[in-house]
Protein backbone atom coordinates (compact mmCIF):
# COMPACT_ATOMS: atom_id res chain seq x y z
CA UNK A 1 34.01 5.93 46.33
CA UNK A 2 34.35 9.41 45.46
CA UNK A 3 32.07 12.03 47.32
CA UNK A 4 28.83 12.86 45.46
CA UNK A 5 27.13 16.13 46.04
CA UNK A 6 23.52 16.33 44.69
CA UNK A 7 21.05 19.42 45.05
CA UNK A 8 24.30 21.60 44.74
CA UNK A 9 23.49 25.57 46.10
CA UNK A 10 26.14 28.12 46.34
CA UNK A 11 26.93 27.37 50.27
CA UNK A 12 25.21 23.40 50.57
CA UNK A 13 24.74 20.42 49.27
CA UNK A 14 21.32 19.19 49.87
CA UNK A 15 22.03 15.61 49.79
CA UNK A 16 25.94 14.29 50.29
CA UNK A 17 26.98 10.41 49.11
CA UNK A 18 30.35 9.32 50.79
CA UNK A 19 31.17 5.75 51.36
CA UNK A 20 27.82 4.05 50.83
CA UNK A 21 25.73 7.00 53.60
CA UNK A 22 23.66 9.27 52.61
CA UNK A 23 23.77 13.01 54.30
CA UNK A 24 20.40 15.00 53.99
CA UNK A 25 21.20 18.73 54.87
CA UNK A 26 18.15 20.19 57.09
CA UNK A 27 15.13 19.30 55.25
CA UNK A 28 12.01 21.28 55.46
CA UNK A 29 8.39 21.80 54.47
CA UNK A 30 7.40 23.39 51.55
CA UNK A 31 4.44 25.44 53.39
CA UNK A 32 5.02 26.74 56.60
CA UNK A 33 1.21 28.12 56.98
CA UNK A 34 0.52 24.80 58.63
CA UNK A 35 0.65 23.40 62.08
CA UNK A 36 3.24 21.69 63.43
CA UNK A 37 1.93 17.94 62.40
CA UNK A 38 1.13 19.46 58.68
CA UNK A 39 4.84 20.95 58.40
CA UNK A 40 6.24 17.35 59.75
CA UNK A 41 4.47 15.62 57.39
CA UNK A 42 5.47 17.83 55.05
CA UNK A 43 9.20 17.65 55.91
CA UNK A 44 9.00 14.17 56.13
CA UNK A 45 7.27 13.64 52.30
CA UNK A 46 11.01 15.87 51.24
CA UNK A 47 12.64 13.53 53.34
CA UNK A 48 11.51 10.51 51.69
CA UNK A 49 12.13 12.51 48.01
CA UNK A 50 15.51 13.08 48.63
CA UNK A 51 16.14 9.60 49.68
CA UNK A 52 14.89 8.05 46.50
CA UNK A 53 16.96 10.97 44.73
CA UNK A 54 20.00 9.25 46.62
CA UNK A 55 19.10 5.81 46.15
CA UNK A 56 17.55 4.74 49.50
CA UNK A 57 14.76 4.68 51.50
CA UNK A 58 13.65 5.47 54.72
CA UNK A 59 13.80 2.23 55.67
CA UNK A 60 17.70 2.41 55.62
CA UNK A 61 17.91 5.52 57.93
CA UNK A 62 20.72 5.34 60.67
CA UNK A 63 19.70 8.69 62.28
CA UNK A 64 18.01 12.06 62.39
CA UNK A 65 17.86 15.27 64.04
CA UNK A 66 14.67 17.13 64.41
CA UNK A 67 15.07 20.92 65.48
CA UNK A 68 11.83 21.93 66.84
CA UNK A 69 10.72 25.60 67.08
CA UNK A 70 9.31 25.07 70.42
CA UNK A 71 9.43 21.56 72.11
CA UNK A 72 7.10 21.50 74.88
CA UNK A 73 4.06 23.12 72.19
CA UNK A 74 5.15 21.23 69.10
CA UNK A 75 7.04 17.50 70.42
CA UNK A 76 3.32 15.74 70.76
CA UNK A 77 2.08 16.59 67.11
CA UNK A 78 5.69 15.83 65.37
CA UNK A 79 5.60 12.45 66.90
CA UNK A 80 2.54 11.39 65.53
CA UNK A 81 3.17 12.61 62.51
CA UNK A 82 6.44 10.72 63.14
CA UNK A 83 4.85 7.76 64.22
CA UNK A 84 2.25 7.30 60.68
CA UNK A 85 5.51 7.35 58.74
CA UNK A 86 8.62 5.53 60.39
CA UNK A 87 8.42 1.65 59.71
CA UNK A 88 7.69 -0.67 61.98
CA UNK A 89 10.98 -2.22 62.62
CA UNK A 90 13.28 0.26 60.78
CA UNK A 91 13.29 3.24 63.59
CA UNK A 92 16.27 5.26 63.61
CA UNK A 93 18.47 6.51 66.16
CA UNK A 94 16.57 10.13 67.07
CA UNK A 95 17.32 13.47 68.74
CA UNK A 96 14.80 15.80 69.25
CA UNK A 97 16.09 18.98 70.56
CA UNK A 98 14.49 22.34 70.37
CA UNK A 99 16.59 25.26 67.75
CA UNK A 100 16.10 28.74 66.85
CA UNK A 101 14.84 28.29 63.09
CA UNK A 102 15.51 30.44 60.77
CA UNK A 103 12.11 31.77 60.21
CA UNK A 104 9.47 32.39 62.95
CA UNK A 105 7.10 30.26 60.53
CA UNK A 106 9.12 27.32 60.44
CA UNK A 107 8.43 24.75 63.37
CA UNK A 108 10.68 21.72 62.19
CA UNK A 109 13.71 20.97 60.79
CA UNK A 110 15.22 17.48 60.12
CA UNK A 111 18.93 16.54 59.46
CA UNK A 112 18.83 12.39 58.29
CA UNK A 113 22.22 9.92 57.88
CA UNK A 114 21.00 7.18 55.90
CA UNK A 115 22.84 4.21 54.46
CA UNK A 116 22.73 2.95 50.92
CA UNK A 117 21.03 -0.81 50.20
């Protein structure tokens, strides 16, 4: 299967198809006036976009990476943010580690491997 690159932009691919997985390059919220459970949600409704753009579902995610601004403020309102929205049954693998963002606005960044059905 050749390697499909969707969401093109001069340095990234937003989305990468290789071998029935699906790579989702750091995925973020439109609006970063919110707090940290309104920019997860947020994040996680692009998430879910992108998937269907790819073909899948979050229900076929292998793994993500969340990059939190700052964990020890922000870890308790992404995961129940988290929590409304994974599947019952279909959790990923999941690192949660905290990043320096690349606005002071931004509190959370998600990289997602997900496989195709």
């Amino acid at each position: 299967m050749p390697i499909q690159r969707l969401r093109t932009e001069a340095r990234y691919s937003d989305i990468v198809i290789h071998n029935g997985t699906v790579y989702l390059a750091g995925q973020l919220a439109d609006d970063y006036g919110g707090d940290i459970a309104e920019q997860t949600r947020q994040t996680l409704a692009n998430v879910d976009a992108a998937l269907a753009e790819a073909g899948t579902d979050k229900r076929h995610i292998l793994s993500v990476t969340v990059y939190l601004k700052d964990i020890q403020a922000d870890y308790v309102g992404m995961n129940e943010a988290w929590d409304a929205w994974v599947p019952a049954g279909a959790t990923p693998a999941r690192a949660t580690v905290e990043a320096r963002l690349y606005a002071p606005e931004v509190l959370v960044e998600m990289t997602v491997i997900a496989a195709l059905p």
